[in-house]
N, C-alpha and C. Protein backbone atom coordinates (compact mmCIF):
# COMPACT_ATOMS: atom_id res chain seq x y z
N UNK A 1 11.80 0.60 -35.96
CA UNK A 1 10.48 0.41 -35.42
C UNK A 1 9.52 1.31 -36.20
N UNK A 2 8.09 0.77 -36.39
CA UNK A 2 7.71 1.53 -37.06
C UNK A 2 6.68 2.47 -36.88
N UNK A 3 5.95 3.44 -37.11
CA UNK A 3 5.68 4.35 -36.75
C UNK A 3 3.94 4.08 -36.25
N UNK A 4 3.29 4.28 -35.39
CA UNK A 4 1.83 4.19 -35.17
C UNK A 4 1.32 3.11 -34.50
N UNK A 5 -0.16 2.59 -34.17
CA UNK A 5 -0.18 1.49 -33.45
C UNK A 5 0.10 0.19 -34.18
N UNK A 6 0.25 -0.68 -33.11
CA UNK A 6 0.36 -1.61 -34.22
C UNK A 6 -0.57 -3.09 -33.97
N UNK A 7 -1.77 -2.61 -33.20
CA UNK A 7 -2.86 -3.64 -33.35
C UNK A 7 -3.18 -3.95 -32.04
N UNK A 8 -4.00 -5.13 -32.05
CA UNK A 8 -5.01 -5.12 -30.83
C UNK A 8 -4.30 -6.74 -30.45
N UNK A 9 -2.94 -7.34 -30.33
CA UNK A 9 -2.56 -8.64 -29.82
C UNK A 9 -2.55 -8.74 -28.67
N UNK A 10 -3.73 -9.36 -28.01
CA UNK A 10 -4.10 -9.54 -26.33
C UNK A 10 -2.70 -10.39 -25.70
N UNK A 11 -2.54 -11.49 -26.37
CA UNK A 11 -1.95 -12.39 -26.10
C UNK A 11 -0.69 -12.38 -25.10
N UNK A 12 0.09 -11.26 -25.00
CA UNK A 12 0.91 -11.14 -23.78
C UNK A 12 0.56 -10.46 -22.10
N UNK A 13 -0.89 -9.86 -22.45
CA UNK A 13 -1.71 -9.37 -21.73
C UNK A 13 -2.49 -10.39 -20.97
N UNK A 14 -2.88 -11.41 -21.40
CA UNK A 14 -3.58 -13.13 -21.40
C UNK A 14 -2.64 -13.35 -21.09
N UNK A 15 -1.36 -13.78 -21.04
CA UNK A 15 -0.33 -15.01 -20.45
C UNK A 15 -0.56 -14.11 -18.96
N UNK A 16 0.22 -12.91 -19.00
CA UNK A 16 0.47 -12.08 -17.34
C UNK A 16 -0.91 -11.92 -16.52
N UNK A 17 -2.44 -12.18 -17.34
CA UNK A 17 -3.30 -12.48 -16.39
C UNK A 17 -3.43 -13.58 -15.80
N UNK A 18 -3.43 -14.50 -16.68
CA UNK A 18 -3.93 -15.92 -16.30
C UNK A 18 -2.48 -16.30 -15.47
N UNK A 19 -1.74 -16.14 -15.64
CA UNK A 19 -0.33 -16.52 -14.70
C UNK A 19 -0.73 -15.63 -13.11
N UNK A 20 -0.83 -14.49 -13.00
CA UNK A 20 -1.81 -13.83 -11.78
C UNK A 20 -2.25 -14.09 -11.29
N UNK A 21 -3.38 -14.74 -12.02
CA UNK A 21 -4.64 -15.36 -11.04
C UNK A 21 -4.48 -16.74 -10.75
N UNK A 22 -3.35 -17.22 -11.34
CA UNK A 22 -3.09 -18.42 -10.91
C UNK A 22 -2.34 -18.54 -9.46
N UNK A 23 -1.99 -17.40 -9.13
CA UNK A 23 -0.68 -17.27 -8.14
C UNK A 23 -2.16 -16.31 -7.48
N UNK A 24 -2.95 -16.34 -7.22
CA UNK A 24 -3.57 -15.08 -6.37
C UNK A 24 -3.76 -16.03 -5.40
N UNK A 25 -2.64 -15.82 -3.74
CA UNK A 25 -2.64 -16.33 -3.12
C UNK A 25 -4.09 -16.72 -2.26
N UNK A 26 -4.83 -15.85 -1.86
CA UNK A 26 -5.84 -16.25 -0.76
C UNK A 26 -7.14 -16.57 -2.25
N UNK A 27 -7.50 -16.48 -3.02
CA UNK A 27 -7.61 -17.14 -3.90
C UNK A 27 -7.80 -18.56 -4.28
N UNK A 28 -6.87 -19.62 -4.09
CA UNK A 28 -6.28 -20.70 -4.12
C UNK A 28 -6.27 -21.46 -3.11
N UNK A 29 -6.44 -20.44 -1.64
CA UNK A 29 -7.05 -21.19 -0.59
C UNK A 29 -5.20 -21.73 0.29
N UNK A 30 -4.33 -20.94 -0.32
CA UNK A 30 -3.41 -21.75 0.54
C UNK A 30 -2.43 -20.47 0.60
N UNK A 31 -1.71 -20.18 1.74
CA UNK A 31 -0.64 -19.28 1.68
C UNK A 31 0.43 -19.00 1.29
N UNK A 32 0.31 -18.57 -0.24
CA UNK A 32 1.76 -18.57 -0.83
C UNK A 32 2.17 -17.44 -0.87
N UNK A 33 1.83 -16.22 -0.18
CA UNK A 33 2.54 -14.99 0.38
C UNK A 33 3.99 -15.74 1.11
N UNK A 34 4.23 -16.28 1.70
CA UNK A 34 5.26 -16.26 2.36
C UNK A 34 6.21 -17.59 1.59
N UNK A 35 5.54 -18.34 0.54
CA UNK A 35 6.79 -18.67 -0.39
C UNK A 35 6.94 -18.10 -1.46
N UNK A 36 6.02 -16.94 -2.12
CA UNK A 36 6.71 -16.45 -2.95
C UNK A 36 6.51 -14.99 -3.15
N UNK A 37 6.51 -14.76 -1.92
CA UNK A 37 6.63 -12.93 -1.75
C UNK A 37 7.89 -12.68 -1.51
N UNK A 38 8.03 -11.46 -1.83
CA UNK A 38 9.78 -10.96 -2.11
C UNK A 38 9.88 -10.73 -0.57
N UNK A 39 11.06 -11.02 0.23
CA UNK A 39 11.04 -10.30 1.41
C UNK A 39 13.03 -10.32 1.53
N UNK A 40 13.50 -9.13 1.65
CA UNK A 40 14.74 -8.69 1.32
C UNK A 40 15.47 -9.46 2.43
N UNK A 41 15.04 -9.68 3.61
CA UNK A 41 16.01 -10.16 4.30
C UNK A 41 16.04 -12.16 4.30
N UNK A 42 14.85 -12.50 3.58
CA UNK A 42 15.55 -13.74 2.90
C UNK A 42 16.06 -13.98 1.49
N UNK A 43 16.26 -13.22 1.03
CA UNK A 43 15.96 -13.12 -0.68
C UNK A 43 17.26 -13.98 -0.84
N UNK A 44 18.53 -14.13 0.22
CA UNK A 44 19.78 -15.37 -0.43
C UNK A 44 19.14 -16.54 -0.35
N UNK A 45 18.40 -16.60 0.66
CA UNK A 45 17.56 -17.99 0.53
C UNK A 45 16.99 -18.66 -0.47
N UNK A 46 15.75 -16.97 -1.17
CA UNK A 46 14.48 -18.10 -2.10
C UNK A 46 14.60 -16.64 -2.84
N UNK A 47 15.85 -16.87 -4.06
CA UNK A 47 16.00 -15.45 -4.84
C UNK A 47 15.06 -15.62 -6.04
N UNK A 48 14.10 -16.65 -6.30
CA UNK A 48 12.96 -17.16 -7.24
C UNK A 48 12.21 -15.77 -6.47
N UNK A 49 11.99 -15.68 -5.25
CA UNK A 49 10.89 -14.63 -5.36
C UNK A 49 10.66 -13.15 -5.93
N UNK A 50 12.42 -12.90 -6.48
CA UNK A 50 12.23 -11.48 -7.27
C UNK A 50 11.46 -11.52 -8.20
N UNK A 51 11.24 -12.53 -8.76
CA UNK A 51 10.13 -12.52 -10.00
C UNK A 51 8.25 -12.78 -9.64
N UNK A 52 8.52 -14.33 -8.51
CA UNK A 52 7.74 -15.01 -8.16
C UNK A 52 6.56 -13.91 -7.89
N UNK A 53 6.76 -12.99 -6.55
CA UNK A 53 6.04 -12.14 -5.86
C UNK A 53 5.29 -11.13 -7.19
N UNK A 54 5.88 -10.99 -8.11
CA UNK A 54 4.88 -10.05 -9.41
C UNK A 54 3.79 -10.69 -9.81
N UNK A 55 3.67 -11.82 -9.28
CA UNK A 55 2.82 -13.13 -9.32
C UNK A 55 1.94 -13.41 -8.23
N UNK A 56 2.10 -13.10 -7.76
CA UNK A 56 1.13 -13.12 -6.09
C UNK A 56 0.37 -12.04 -5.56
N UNK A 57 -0.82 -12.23 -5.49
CA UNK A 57 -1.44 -11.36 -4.68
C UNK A 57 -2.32 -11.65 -3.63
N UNK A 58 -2.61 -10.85 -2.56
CA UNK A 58 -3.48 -11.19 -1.67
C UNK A 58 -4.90 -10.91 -1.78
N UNK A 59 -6.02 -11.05 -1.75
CA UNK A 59 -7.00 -10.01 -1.84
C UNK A 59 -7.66 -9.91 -3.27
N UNK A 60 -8.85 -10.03 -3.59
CA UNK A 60 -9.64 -9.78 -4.98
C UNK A 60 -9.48 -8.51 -5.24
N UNK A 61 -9.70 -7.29 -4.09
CA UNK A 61 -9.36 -6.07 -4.56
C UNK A 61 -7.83 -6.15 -5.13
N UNK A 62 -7.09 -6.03 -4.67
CA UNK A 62 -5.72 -6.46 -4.83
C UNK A 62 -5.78 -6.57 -6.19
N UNK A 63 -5.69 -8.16 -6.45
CA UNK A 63 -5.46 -8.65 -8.03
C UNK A 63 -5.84 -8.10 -8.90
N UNK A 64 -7.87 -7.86 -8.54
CA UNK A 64 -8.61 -6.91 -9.67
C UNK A 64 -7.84 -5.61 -10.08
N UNK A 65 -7.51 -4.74 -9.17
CA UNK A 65 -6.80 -3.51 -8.97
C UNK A 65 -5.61 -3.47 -10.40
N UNK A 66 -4.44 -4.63 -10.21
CA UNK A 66 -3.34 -4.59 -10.75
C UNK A 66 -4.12 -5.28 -12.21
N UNK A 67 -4.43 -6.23 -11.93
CA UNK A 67 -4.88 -6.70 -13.71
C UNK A 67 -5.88 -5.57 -14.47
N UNK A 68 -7.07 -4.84 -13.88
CA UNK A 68 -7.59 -4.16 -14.84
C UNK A 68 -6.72 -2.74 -15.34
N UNK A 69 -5.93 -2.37 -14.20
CA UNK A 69 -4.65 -1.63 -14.97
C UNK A 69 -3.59 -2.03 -16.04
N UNK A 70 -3.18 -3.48 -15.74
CA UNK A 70 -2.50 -4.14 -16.46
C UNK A 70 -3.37 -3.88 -18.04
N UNK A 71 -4.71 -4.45 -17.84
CA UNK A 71 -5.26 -4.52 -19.29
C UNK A 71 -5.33 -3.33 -20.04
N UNK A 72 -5.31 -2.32 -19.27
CA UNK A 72 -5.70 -0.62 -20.09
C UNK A 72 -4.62 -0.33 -20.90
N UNK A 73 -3.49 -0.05 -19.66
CA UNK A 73 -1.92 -0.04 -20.12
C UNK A 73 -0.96 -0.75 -20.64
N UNK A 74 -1.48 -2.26 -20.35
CA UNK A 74 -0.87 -2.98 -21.36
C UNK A 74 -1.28 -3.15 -23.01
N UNK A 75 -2.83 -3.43 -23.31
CA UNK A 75 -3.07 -3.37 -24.42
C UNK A 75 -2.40 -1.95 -25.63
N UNK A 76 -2.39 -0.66 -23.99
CA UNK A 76 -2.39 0.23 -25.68
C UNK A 76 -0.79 0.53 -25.46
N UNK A 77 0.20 0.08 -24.59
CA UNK A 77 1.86 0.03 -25.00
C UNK A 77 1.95 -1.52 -25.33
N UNK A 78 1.10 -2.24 -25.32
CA UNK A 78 1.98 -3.09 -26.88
C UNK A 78 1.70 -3.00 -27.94
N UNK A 79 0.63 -2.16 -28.24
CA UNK A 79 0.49 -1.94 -29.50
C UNK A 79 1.12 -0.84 -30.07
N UNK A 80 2.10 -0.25 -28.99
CA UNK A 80 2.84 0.86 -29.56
C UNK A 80 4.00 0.37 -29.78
N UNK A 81 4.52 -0.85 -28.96
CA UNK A 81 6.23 -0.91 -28.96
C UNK A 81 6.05 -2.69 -29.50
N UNK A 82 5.29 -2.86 -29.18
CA UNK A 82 5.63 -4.52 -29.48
C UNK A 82 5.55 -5.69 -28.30
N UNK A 83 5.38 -6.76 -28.71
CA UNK A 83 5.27 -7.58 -27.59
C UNK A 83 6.58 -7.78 -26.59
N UNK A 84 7.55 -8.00 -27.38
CA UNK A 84 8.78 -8.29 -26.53
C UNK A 84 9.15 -6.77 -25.97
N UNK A 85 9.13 -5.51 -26.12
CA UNK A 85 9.33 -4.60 -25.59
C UNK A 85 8.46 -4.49 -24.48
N UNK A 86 6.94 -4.59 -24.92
CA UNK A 86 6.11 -4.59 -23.78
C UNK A 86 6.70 -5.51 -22.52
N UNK A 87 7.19 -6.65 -22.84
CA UNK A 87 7.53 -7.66 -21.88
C UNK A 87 8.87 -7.08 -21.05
N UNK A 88 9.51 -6.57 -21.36
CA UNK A 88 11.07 -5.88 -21.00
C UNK A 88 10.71 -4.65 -20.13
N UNK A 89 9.42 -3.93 -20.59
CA UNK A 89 9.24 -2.98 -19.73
C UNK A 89 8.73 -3.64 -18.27
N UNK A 90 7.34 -3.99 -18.88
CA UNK A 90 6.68 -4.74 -17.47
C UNK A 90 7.76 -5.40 -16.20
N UNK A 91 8.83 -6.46 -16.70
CA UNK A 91 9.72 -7.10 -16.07
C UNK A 91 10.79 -6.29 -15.37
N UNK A 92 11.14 -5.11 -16.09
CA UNK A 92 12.14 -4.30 -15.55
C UNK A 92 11.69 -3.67 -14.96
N UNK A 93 10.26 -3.19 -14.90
CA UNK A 93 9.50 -2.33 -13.61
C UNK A 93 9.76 -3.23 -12.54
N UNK A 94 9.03 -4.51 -12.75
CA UNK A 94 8.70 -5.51 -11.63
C UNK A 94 10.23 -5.54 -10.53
N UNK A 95 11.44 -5.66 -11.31
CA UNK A 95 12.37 -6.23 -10.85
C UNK A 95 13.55 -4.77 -10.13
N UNK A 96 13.06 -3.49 -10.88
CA UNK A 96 13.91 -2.90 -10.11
C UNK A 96 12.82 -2.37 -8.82
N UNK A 97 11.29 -2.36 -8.99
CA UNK A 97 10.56 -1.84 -8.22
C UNK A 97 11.04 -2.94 -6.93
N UNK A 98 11.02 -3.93 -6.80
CA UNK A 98 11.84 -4.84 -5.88
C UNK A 98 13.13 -4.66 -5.55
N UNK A 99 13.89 -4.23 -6.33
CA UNK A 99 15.05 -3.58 -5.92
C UNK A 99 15.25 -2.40 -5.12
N UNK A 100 14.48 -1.36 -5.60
CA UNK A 100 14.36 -0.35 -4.35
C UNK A 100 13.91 -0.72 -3.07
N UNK A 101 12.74 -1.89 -3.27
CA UNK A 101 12.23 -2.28 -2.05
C UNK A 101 13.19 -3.04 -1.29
N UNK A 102 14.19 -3.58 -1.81
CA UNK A 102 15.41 -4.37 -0.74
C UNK A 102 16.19 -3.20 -0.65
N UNK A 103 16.34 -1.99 -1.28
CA UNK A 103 17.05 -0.98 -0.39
C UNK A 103 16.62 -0.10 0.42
N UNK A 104 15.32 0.56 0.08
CA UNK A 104 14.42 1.36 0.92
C UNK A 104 13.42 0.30 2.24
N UNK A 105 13.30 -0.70 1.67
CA UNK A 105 12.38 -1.03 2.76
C UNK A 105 12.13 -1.65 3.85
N UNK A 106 11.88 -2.38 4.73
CA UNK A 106 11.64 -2.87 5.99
C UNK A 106 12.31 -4.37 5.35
N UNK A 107 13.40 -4.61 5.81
CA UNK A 107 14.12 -6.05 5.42
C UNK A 107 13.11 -7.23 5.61
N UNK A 108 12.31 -7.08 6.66
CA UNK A 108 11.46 -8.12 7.00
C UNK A 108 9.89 -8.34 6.26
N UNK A 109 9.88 -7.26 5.89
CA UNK A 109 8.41 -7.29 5.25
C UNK A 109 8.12 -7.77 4.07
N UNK A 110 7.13 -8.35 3.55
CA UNK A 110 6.94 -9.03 2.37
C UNK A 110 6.26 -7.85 0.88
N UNK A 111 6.72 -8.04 0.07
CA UNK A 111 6.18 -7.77 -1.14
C UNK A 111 5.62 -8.48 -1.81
N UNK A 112 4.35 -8.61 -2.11
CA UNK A 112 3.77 -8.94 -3.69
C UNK A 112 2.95 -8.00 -4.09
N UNK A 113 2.56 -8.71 -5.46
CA UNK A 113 2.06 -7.50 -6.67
C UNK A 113 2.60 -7.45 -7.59
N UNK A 114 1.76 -7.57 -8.84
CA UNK A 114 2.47 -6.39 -9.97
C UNK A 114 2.48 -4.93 -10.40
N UNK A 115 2.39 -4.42 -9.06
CA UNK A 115 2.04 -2.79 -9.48
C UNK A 115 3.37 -2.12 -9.90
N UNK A 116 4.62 -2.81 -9.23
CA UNK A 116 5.45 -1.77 -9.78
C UNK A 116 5.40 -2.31 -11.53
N UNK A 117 5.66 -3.30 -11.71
CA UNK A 117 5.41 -3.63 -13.41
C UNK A 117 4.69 -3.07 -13.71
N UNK A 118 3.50 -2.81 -13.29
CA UNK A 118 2.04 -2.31 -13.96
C UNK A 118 2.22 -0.41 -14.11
N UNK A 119 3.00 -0.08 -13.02
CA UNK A 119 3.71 1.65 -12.97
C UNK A 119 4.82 1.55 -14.10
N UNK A 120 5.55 0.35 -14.17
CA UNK A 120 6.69 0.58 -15.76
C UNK A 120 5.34 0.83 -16.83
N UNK A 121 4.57 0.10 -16.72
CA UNK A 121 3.91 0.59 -18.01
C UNK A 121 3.40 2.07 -18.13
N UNK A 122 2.04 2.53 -17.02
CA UNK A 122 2.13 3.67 -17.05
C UNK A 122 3.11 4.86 -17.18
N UNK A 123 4.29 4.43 -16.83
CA UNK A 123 5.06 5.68 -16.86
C UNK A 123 5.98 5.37 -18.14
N UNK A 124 5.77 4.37 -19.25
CA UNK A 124 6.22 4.14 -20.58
C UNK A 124 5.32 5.20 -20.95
N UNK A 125 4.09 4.90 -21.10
CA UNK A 125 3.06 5.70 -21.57
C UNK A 125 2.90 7.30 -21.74
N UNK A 126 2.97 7.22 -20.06
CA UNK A 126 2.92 8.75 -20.28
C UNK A 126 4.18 9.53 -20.69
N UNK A 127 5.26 8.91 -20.75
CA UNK A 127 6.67 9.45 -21.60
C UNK A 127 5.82 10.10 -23.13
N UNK A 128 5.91 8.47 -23.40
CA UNK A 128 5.13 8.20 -25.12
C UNK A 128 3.63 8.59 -25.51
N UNK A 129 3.33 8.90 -24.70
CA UNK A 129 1.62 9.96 -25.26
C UNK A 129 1.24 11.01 -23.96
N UNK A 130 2.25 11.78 -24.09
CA UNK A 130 2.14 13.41 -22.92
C UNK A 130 0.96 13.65 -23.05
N UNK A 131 -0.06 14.14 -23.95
CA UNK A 131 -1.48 14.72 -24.47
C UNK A 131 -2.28 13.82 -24.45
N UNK A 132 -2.07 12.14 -24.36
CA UNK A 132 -3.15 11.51 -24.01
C UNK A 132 -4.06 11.83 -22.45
N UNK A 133 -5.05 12.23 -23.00
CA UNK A 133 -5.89 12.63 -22.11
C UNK A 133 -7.46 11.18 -21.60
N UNK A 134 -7.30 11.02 -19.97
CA UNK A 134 -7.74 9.63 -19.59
C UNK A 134 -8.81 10.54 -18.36
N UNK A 135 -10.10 9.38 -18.02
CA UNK A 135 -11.05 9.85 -17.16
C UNK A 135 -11.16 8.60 -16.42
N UNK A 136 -10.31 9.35 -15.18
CA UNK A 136 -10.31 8.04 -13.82
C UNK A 136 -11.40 8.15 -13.13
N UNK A 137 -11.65 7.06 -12.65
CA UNK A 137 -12.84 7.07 -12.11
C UNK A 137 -12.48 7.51 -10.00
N UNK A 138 -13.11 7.99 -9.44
CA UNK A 138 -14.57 8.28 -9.85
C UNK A 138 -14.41 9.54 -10.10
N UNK A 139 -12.97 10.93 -10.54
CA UNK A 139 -13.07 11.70 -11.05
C UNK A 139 -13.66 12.36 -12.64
N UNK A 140 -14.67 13.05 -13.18
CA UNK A 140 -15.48 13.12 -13.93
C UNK A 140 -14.53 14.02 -15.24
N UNK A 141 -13.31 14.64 -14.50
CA UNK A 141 -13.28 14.95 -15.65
C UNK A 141 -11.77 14.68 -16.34
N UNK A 142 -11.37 14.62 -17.79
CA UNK A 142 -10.57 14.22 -18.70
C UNK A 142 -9.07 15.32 -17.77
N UNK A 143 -8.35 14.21 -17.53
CA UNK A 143 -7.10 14.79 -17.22
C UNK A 143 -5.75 14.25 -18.02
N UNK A 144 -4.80 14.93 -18.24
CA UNK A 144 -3.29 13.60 -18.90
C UNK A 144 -2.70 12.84 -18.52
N UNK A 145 -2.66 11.71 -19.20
CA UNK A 145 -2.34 10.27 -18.46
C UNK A 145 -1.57 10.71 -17.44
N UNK A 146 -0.39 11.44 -18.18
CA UNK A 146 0.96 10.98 -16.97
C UNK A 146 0.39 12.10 -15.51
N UNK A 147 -0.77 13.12 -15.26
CA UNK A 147 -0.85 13.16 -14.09
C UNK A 147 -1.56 11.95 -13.25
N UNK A 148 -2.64 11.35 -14.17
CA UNK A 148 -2.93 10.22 -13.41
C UNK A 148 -2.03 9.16 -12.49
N UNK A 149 -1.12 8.74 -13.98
CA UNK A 149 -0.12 7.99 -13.37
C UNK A 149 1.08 8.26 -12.05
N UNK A 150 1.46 10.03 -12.19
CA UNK A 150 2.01 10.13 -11.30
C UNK A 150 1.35 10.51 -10.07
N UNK A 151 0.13 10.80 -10.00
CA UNK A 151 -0.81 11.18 -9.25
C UNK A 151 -1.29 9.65 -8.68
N UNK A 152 -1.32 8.99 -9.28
CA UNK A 152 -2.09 7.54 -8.40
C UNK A 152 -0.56 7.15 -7.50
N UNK A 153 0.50 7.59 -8.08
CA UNK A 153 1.88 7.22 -7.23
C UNK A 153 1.41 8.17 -5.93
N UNK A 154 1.66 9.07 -6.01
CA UNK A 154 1.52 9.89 -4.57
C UNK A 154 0.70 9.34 -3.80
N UNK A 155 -0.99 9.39 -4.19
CA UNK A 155 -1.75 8.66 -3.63
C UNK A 155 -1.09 7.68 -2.72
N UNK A 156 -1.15 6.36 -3.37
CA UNK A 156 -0.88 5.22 -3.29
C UNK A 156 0.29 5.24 -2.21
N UNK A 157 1.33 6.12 -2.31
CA UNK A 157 2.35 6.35 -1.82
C UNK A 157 2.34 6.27 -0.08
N UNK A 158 0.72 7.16 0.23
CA UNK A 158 0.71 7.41 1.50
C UNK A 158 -0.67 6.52 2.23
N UNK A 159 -0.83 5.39 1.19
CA UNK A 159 -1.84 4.33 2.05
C UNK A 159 -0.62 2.90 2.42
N UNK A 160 -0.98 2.89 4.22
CA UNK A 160 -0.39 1.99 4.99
C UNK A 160 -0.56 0.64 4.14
N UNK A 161 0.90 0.14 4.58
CA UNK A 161 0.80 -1.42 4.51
C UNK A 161 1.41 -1.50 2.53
N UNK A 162 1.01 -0.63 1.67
CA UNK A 162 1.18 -0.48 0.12
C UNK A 162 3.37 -0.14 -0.14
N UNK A 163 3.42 -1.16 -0.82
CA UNK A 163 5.48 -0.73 -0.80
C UNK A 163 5.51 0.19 -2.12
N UNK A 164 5.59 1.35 -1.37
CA UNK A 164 5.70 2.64 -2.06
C UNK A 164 6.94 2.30 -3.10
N UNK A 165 8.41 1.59 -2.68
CA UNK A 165 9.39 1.56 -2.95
C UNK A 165 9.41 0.98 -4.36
N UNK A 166 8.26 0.04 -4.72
CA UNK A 166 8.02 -1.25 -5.91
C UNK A 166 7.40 0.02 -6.75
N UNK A 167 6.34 0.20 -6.07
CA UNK A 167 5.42 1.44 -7.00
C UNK A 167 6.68 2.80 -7.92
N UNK A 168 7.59 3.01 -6.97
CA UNK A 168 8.60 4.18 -7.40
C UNK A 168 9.52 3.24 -8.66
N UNK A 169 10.06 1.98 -7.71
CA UNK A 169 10.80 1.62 -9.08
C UNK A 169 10.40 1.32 -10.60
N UNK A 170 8.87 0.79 -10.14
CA UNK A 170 8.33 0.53 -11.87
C UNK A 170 8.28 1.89 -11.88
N UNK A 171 7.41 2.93 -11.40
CA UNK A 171 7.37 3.70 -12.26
C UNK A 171 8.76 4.55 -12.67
N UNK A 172 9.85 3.96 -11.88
CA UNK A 172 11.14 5.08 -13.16
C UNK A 172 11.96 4.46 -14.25
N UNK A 173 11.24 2.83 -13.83
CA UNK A 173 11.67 2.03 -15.02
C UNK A 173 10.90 2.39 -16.39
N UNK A 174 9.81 2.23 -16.31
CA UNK A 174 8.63 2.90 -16.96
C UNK A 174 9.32 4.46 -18.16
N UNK A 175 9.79 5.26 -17.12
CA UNK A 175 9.52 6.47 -17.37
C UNK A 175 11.08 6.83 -18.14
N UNK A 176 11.85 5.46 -18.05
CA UNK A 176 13.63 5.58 -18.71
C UNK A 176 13.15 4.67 -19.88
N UNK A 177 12.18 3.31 -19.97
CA UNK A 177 11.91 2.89 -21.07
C UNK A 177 11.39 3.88 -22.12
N UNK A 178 10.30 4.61 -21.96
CA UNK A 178 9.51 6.01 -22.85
C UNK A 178 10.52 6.78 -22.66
N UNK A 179 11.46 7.73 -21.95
CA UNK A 179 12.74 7.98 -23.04
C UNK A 179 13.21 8.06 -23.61
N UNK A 180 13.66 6.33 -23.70
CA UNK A 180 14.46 5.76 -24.74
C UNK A 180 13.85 5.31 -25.92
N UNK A 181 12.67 4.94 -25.92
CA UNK A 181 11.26 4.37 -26.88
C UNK A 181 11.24 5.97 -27.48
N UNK A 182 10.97 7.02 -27.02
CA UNK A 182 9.98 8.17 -27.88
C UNK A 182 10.33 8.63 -28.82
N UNK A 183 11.66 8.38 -29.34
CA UNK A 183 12.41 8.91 -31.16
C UNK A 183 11.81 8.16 -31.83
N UNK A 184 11.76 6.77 -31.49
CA UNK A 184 11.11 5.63 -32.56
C UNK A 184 9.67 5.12 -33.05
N UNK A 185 8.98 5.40 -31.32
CA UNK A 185 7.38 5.77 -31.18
C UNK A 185 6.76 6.62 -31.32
N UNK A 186 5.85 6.70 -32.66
CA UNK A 186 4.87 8.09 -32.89
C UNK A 186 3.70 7.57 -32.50
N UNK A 187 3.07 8.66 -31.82
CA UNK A 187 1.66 8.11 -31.84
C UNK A 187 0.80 9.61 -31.90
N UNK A 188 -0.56 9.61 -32.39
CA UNK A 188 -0.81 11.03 -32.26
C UNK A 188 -1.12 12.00 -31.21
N UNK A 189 -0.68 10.86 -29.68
CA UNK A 189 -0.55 11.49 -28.44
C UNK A 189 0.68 12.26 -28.43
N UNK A 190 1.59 12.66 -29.15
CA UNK A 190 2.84 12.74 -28.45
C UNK A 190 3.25 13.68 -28.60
């Protein structure tokens, strides 16, 4: 792999939006929370929703929330690792962050979102650029990614109704991909 960024290709960033907003349940005007939200205690039933639900959201805040993160963090880790890596991270967040959630969480309750995917990325990131320094809003001043990232986890962690469990798994999928990525990825964050 080779060393530095490696360009501005929207294009896998564009498929996982427009696939999003295609699935943004109340959106669309019809309730597809409950056919394709993850919920652990049917999952032998409709096991399409381990993926499906990274696809669904409720709510404009909601969707807006996960896609304009998606776009920050996705544009600048695929231009570090590549498209198909980018894609392996995102998916392996999505899918073990669902996995914790069928072991940690309320069997009955539903999941959607892509936040735990969207936490694999951040926590690729902040592996792979420690010194990148980011200004969240509405805090004013320049802090390092990875407290953001692990800092919006805590947050996030303790607002009702949010599956902490999805949020934890992307982000340690995230944070074992940049690991394993940071011998091969230079960037002048690192």
């Amino acid at each position: 792999m080779r060393n530095g960024y490696r360009g501005d290709d929207l294009t896998p960033i564009l498929i996982l939006v427009i696939l999003n907003f295609l699935r943004a349940a109340d959106l669309m005007g019809h309730d597809l929370v409950l056919l394709l939200g993850f919920q652990p205690a049917s999952f032998l039933a409709r096991p399409w929703t381990i993926v499906t639900n990274l696809f669904t959201h409720y709510g404009i805040w909601h969707i807006l929330a996960n896609m304009i993160t998606l776009y920050f963090f996705g544009r600048f880790l695929c231009g570090l690792v590549g498209n198909l890596l980018f894609f392996i991270i995102y998916f392996a967040g999505g899918l073990l962050g669902n996995a914790l959630f069928m072991v940690l969480g309320n069997p009955y309750s539903i999941a959607i979102g892509a936040s735990g995917a969207v936490f694999a990325l951040g926590g690729a990131l902040a592996v792979l650029t420690p010194r990148l320094r980011v200004i969240v809003f509405p805090i004013p001043v320049p802090m390092p990614l990875w407290v953001a990232v692990v800092g919006g986890f805590f947050i996030m962690s303790f607002v009702p109704g949010i599956a902490w469990q999805g949020h934890l798994g992307g982000l340690i999928a995230g944070l074992l991909a940049g690991l394993i990525l940071r011998r091969r990825v230079r960037t002048p964050f690192s």
